[in-house]
Protein backbone atom coordinates (compact mmCIF):
# COMPACT_ATOMS: atom_id res chain seq x y z
CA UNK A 1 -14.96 -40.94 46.62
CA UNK A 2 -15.63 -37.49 47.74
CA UNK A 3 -12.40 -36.25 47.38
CA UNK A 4 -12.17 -37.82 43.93
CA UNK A 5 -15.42 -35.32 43.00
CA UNK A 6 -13.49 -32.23 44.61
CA UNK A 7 -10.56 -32.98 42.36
CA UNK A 8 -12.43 -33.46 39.35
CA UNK A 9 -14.86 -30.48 40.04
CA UNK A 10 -11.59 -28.10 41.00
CA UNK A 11 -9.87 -29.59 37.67
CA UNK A 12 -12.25 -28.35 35.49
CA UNK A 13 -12.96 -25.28 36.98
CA UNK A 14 -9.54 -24.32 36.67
CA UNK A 15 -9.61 -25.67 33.49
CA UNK A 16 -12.42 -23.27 32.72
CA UNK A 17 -10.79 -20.50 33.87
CA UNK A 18 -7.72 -21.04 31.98
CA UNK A 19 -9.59 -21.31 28.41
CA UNK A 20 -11.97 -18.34 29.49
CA UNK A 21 -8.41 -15.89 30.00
CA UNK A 22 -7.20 -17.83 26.73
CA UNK A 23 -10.52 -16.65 24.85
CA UNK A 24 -10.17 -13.20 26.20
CA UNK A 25 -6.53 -13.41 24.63
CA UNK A 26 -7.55 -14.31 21.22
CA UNK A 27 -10.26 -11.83 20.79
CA UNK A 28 -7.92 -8.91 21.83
CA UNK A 29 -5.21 -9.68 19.65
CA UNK A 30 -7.90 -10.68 16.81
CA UNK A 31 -9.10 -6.65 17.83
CA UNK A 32 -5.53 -5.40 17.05
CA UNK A 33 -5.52 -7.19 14.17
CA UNK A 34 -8.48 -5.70 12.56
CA UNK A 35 -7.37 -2.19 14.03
CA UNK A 36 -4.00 -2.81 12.09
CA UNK A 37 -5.55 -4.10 8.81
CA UNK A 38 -7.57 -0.99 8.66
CA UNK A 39 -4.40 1.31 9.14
CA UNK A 40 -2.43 -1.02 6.38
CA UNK A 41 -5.74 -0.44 4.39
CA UNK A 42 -5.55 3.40 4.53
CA UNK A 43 -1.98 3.56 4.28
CA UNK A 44 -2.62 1.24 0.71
CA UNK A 45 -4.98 3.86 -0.39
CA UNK A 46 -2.40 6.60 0.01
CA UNK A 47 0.02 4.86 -1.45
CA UNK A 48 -2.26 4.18 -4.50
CA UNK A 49 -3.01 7.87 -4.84
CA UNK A 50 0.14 9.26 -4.31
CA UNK A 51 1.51 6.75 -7.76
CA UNK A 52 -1.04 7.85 -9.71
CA UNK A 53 -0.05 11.66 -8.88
CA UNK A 54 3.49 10.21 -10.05
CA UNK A 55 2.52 8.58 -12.83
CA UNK A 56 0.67 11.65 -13.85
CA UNK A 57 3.83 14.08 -13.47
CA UNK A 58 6.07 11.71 -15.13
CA UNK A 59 3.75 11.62 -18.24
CA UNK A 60 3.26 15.64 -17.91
CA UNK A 61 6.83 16.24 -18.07
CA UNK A 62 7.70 13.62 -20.98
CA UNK A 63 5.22 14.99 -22.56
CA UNK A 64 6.65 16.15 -26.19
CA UNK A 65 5.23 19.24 -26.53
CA UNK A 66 6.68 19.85 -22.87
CA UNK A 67 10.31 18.90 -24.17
CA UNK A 68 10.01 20.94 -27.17
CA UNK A 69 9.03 24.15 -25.59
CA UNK A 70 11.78 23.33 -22.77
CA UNK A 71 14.48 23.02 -25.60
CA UNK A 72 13.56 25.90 -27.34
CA UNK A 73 13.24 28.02 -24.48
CA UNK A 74 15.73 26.97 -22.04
CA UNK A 75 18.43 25.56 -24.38
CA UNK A 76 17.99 28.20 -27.42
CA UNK A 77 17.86 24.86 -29.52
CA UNK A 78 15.47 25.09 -32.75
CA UNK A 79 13.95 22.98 -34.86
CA UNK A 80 15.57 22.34 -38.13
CA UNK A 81 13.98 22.25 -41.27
CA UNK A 82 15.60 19.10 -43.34
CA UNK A 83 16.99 19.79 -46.94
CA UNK A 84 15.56 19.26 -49.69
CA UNK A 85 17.80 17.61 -52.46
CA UNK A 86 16.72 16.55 -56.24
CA UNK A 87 17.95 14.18 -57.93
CA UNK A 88 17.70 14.83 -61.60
CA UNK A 89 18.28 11.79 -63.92
């Protein structure tokens, strides 16, 4: 009988062990995790401010006023005035 009790008590120590190195695990790799999401999180961010920079250039130079002064001054093109033409019954 006594050995029986140094078997079980040795079983679950080990067994004790074991699950105390397996907790240890989790919460380190839970820490990398939330030391990750917090990278993905700031990387998000600058992702989100650098397209709305974008978005801001692309609307500054499709801007009309933009193109017209562009055309006029870098392709000599100018506006043209349309005809007038009466129709007399």
């Amino acid at each position: 009988m006594k050995l029986s009790n140094i078997l079980i008590f040795s079983t679950q120590i080990s067994l004790i062990l074991f699950l105390s190195f397996e907790q240890i695990k989790v919460r380190w790799e839970i820490s990398i995790l939330y030391g990750n999401q917090d990278k993905i999180n700031l990387e998000y961010q600058n992702l989100k401010e650098e397209e709305y920079k974008l978005k801001t250039e692309v609307y500054f130079l499709n801007s009309p006023a933009r193109v017209e002064k562009y055309a006029k001054e870098k392709l000599f093109m100018q506006k043209v005035k349309p005809k007038i033409i009466k129709i007399e019954k």
